[in-house]
Protein backbone atom coordinates (compact mmCIF):
# COMPACT_ATOMS: atom_id res chain seq x y z
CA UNK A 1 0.00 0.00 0.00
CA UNK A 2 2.60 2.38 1.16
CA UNK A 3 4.04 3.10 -2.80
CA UNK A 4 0.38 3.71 -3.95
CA UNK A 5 0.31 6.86 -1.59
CA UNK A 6 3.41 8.15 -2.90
CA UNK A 7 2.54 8.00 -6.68
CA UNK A 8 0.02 10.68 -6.63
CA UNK A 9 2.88 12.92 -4.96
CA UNK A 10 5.55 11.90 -8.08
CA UNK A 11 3.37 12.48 -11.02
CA UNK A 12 2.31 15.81 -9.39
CA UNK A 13 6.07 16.83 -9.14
CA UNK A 14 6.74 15.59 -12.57
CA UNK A 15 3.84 17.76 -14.25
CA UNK A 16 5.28 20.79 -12.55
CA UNK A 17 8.24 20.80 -14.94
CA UNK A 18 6.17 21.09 -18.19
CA UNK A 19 3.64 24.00 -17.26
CA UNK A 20 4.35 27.63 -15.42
CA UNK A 21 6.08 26.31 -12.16
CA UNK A 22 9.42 27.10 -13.56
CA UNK A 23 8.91 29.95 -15.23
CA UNK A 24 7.16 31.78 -12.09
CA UNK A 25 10.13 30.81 -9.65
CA UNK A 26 12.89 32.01 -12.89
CA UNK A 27 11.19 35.43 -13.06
CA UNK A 28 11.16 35.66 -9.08
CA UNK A 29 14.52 34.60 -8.68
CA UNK A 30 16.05 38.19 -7.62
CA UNK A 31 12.66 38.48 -5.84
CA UNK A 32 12.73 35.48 -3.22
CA UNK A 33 12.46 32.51 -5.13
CA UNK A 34 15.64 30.59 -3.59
CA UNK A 35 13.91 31.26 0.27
CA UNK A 36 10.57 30.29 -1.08
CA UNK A 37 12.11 26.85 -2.29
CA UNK A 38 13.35 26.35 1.06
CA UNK A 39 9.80 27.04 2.94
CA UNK A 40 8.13 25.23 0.89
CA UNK A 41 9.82 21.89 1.45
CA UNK A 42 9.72 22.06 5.20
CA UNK A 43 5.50 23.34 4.12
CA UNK A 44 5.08 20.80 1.78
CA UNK A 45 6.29 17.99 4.24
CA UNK A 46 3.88 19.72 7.02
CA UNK A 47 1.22 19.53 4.84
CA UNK A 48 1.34 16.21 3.73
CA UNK A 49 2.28 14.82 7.31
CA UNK A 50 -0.93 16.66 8.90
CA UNK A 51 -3.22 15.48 6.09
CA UNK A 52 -2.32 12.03 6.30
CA UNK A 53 -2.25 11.95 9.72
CA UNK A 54 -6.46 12.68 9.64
CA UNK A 55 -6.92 10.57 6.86
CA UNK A 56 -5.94 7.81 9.18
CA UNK A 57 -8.58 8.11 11.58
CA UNK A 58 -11.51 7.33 8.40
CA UNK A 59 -10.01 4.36 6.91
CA UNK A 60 -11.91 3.86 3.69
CA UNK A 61 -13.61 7.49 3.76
CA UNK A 62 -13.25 9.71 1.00
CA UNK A 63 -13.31 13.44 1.74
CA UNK A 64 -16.95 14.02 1.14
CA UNK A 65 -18.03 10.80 3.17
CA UNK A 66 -15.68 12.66 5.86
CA UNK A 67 -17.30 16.01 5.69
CA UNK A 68 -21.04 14.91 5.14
CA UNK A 69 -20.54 12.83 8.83
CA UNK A 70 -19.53 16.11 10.62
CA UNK A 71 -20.42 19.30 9.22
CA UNK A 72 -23.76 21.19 8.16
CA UNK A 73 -25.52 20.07 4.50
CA UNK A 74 -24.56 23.84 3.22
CA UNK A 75 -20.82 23.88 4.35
CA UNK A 76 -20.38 20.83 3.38
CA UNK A 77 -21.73 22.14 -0.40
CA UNK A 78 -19.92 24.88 -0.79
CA UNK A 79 -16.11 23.09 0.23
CA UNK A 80 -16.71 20.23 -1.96
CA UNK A 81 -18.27 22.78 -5.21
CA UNK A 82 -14.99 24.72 -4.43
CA UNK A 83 -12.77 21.68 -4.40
CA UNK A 84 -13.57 20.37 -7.44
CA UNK A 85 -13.60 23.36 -9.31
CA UNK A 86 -9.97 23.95 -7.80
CA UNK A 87 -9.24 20.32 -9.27
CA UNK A 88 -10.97 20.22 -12.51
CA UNK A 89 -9.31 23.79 -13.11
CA UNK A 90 -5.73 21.96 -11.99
CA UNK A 91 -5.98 19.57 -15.33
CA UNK A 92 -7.37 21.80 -17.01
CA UNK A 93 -4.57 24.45 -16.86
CA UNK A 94 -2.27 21.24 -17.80
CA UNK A 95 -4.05 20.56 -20.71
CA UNK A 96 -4.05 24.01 -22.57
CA UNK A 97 -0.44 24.47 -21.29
CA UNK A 98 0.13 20.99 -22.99
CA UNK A 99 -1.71 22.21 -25.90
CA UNK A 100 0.16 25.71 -26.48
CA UNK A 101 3.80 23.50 -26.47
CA UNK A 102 2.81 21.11 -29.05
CA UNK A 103 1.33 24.21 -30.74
CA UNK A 104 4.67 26.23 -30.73
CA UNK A 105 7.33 23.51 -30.56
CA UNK A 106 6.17 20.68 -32.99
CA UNK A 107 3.77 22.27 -35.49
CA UNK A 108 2.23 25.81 -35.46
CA UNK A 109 -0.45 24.81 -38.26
CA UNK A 110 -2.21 22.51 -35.38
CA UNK A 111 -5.49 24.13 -34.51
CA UNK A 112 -5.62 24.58 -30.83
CA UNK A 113 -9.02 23.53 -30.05
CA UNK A 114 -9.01 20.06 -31.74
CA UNK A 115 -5.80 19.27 -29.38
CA UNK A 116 -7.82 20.43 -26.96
CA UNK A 117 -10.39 18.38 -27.49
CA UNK A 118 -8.59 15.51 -28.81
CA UNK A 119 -6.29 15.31 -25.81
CA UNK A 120 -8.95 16.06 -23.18
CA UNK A 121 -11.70 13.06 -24.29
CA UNK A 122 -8.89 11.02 -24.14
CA UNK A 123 -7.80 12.05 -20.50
CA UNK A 124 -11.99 12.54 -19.95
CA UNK A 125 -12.12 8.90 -20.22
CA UNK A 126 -9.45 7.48 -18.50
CA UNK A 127 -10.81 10.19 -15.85
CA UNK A 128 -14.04 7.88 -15.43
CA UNK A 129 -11.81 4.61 -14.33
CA UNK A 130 -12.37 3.29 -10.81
CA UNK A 131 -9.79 4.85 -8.38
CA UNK A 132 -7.78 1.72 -8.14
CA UNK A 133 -7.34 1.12 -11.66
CA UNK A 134 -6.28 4.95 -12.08
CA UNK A 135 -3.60 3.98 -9.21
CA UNK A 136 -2.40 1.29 -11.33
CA UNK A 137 -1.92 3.31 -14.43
CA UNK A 138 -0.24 6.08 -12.49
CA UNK A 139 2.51 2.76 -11.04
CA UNK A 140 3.10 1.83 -15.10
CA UNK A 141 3.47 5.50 -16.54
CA UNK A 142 6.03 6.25 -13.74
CA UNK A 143 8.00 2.79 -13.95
CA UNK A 144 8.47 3.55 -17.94
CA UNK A 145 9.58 7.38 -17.66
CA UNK A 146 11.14 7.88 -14.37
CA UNK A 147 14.42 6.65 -15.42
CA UNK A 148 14.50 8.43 -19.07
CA UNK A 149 13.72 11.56 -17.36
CA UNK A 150 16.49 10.97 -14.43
CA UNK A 151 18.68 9.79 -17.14
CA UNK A 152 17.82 13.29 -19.07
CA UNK A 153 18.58 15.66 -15.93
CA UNK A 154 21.95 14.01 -15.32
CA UNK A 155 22.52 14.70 -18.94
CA UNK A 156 21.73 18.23 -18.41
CA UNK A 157 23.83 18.39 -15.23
CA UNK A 158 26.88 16.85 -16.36
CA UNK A 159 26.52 18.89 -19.68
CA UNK A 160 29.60 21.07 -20.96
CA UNK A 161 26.72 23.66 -21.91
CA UNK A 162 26.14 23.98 -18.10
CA UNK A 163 27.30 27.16 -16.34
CA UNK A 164 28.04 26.40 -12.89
CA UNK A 165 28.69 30.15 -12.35
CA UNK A 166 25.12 31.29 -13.00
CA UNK A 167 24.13 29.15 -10.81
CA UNK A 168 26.20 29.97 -7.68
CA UNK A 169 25.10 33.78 -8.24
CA UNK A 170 21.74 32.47 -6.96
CA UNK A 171 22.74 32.02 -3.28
CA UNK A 172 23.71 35.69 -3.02
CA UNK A 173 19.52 35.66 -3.17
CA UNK A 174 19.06 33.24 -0.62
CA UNK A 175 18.53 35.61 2.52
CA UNK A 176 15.69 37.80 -0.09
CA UNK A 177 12.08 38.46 1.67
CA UNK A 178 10.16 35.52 -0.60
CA UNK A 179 6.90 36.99 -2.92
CA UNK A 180 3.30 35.22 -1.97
CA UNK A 181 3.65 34.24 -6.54
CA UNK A 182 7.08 32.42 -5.26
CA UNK A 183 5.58 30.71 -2.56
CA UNK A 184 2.48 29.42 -4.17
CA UNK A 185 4.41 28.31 -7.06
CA UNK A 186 7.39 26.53 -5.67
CA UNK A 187 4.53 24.12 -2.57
CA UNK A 188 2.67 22.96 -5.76
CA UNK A 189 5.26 21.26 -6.06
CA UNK A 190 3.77 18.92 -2.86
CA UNK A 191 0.48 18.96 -3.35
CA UNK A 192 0.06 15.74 -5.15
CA UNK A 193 -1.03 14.27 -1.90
CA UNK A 194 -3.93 15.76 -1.65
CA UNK A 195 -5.38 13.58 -3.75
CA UNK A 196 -6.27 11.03 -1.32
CA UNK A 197 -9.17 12.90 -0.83
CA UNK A 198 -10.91 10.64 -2.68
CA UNK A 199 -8.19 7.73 -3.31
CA UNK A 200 -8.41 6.99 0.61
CA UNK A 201 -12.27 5.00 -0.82
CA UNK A 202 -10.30 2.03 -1.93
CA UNK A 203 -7.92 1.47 1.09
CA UNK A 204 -9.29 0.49 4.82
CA UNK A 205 -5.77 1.66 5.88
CA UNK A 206 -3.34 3.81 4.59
CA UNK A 207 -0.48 1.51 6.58
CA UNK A 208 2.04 4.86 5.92
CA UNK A 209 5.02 4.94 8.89
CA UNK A 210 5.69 8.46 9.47
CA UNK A 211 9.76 7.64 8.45
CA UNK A 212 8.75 6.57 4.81
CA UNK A 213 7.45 10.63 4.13
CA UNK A 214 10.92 11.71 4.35
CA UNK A 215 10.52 10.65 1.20
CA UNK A 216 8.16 13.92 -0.09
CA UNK A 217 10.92 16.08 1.02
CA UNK A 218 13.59 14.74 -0.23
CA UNK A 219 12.28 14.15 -4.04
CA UNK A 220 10.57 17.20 -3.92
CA UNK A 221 13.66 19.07 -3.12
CA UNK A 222 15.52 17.67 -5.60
CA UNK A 223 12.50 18.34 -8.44
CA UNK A 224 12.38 22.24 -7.19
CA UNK A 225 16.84 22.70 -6.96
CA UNK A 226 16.88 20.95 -11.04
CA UNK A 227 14.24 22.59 -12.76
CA UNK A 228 15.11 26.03 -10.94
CA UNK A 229 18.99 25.81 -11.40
CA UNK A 230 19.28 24.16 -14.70
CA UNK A 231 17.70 26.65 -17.38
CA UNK A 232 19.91 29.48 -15.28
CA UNK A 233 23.14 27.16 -16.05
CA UNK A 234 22.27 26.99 -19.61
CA UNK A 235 21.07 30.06 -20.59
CA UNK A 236 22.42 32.30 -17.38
CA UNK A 237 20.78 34.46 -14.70
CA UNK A 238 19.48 36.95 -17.13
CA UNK A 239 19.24 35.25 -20.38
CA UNK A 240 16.63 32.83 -18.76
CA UNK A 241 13.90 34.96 -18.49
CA UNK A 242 13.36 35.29 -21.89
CA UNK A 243 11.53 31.73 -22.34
CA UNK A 244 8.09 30.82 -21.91
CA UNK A 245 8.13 27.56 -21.77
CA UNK A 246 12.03 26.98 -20.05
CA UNK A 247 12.22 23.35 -19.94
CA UNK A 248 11.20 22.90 -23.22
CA UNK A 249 13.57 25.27 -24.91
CA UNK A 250 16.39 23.57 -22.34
CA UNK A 251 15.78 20.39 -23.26
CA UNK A 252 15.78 21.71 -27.12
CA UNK A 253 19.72 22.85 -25.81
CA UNK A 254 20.78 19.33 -25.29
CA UNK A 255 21.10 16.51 -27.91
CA UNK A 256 22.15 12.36 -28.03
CA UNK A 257 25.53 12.03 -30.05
CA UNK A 258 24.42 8.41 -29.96
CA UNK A 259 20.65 8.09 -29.72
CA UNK A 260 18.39 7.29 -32.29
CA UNK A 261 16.75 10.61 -31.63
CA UNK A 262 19.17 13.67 -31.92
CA UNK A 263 17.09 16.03 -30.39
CA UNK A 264 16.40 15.84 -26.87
CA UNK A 265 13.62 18.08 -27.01
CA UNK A 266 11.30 15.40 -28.73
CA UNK A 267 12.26 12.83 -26.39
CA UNK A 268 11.03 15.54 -23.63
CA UNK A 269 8.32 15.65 -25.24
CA UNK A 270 7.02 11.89 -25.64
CA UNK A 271 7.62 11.09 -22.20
CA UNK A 272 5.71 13.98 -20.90
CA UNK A 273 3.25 13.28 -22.96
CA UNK A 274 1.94 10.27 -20.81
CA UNK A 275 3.07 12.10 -17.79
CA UNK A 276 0.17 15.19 -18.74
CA UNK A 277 -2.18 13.00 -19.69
CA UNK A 278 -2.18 11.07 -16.44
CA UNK A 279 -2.15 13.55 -14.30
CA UNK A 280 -4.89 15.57 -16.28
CA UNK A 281 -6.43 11.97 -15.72
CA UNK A 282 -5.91 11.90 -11.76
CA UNK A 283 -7.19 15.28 -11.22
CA UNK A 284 -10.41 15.17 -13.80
CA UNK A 285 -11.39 11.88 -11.80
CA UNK A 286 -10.77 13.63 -8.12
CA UNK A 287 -13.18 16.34 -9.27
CA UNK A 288 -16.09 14.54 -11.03
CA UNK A 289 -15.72 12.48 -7.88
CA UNK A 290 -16.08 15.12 -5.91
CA UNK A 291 -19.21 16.50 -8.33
CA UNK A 292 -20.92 13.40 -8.29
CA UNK A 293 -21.22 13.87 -3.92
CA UNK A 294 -23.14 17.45 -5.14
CA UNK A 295 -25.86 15.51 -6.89
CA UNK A 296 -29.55 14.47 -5.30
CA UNK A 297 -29.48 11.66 -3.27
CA UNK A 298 -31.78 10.56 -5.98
CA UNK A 299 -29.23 10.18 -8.79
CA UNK A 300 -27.27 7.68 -6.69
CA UNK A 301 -28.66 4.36 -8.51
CA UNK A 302 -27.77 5.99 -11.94
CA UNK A 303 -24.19 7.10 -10.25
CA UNK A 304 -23.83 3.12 -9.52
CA UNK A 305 -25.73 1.72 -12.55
CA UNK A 306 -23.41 3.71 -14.86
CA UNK A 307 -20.33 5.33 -13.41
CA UNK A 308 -18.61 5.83 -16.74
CA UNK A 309 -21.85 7.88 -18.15
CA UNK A 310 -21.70 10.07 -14.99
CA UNK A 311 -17.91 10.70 -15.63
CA UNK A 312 -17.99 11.13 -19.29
CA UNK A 313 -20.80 14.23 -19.00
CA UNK A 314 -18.62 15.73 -16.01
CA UNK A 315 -15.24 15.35 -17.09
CA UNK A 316 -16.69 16.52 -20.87
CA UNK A 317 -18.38 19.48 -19.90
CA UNK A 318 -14.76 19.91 -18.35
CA UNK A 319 -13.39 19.78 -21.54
CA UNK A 320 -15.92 22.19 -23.17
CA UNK A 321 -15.21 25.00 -20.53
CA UNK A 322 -11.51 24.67 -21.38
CA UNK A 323 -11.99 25.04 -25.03
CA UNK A 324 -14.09 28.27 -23.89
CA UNK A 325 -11.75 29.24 -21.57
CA UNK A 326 -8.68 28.95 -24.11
CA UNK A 327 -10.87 30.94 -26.90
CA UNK A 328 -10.97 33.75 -24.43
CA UNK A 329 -7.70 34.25 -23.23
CA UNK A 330 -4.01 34.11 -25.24
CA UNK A 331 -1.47 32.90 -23.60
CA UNK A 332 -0.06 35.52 -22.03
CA UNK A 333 -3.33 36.03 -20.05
CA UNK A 334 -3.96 32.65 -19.64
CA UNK A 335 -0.81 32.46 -18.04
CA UNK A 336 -2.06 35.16 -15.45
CA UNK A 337 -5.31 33.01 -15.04
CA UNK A 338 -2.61 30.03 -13.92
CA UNK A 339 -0.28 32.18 -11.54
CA UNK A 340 -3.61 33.64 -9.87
CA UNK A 341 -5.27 30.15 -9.49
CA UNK A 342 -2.10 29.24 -8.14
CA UNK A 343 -2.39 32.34 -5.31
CA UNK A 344 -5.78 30.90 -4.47
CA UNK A 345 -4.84 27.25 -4.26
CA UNK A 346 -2.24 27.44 -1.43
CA UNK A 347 -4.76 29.11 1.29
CA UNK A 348 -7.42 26.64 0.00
CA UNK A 349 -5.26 23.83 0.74
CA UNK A 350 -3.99 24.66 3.98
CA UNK A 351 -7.61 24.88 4.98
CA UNK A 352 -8.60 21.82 4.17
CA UNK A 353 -5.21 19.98 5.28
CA UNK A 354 -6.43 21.64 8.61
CA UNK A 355 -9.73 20.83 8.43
CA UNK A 356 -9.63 16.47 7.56
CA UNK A 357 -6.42 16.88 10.41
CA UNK A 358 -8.79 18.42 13.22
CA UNK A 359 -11.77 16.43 12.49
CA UNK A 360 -9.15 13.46 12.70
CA UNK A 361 -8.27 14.27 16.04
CA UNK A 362 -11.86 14.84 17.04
CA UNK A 363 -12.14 11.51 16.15
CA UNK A 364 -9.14 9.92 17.82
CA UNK A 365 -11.12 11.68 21.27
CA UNK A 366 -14.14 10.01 20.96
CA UNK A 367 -14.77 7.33 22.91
């Protein structure tokens, strides 16, 4: 049981290279972003330790199972409406972000909104799985890229093209105030955990000894130093705020003398592919999960007669709103829509991290 809890975490740490993560700690750098990486591991690791802890104490209880026992009808509502509009916007920002990079960097002639659509039926149904089987797709996807994409960032860190100078300008920063954009960018980075919410349904026990989460810190860490440090080796502490899209353009900087595939950039690519997918997957299914709870008690035999159906029109009408949403906005505002989202999500998250741990301990008192 214990690796099932920590996949969630990876593939949420993973996604964070390919959309704005980067990008919003490069263009804080001068502005906080070293202190902000700090805080937000020893956060992060608070977090998740506090959240699992109450999780413990409702073995087999999803989040709205957990909040329908012990607060009002109407709070109860209006948390879960808000949570899985924070989660069905969080794979929804991957999937135009996705969208715009296979836009600009394989093919400009693709039209925008069949991508769109294309890619987001595809993760719409996968979305509609049962939690396990989602679980189990998350173990294979990871097994098959993790060590292409480790392989990858030891290329990049042992590359000639790396500036090791740039890089040690960066701790002259490390004392800076940190920004609230630094801060909210660089804890996504943890948040994959969060996703028990509704994962926690197909386990009577999460079975998770408090010395295996050293683990979140430690990866995490490691995910926030590489992509921050990397694009300012190759491209320096100036020249790397020039990029939209860093990773991509650094992995477009390194190339295999031997490989079948010159480029690096594609192979980037390829393997993120699965890796956006998924998680678009993960957090589509937390949120129609969550949407389904909002229904009449009177739609439950239809919810357990055909789950899929239920899925499909949620996570589809998901899929229509982004098209809508990427219509409106270009990219440069859309990326405002993400860094703002990501401003709202940190204070939503603490809430609720504190909310499942108190209403653990409540529990742990009764008799």
């Amino acid at each position: 049981m214990n690796r099932y809890y920590f996949y969630p975490v990876f593939m949420c740490m993973l996604t964070n290279t390919l959309i704005f993560i980067p990008s919003i700690l490069i263009k804080q750098r001068f502005h906080g972003a070293v202190p902000a990486i700090l805080i937000s591991i020893l956060l992060g690791y608070g977090l998740a330790h506090l959240f699992t802890k109450g999780l413990t104490r409702f073995p087999g209880q999803g989040l709205p199972e957990i909040l329908a026992a012990n607060l009002p009808a109407p709070i109860r509502i209006i948390i879960v409406f808000f949570l899985a509009f924070m989660w069905l916007a969080a794979g929804s920002i991957v999937l135009i972000s996705y969208c715009h990079i296979i836009q600009r960097f394989v093919n400009p002639d693709f039209n925008l909104f069949l991508l769109i659509a294309f890619i987001g039926m595809v993760c719409a149904w996968t979305a509609t799985n049962p939690s396990k089987t989602v679980l189990y797709i998350t173990e294979i996807v990871l097994l098959l890229n993790l060590p292409i994409i480790i392989f990858i960032v030891f290329k990049a860190i042992l590359s000639e093209n790396m500036n090791w100078d740039a890089v040690k300008v960066m701790r002259h920063y490390l004392f800076t105030f940190p920004s609230w954009k630094s801060l909210t960018a660089s804890t996504y980075v943890f948040t994959g955990y969060v996703n028990w919410a509704i994962f926690n349904r197909e386990f009577q026990s999460i079975n998770l000894k408090k010395q295996h989460l050293w683990v979140i810190p430690i990866i995490g860490s490691l995910v926030l130093t590489t992509t921050f440090l990397i694009p300012i080796g190759y491209y320096g502490t100036y020249g790397v705020e020039d990029f939209v899209y860093i990773w991509v353009s650094t992995a477009d900087s390194m190339k295999m003398e031997f490989g079948f595939m010159e480029r690096v950039m594609f192979i980037f690519l390829l393997l993120y592919l699965s890796v956006a997918l998924l998680f678009i997957s993960i957090t589509w299914h937390v949120g129609s999960e969550l949407t389904k709870n909002l229904l009449p008690p009177t739609t439950k035999p239809f919810l357990q007669q055909y789950p899929t159906t239920s899925g499909m029109a949620i996570t589809g009408m998901t899929v229509v709103l982004a098209e809508l949403f990427a219509l409106m906005l270009d990219e440069k505002h859309f990326m405002m829509a993400a860094s703002n989202w990501l401003q709202l999500r940190l204070p939503s998250e603490i809430f609720i991290v504190l909310l499942v741990y108190g209403l653990g301990m409540r529990r742990q008192q009764q008799p």
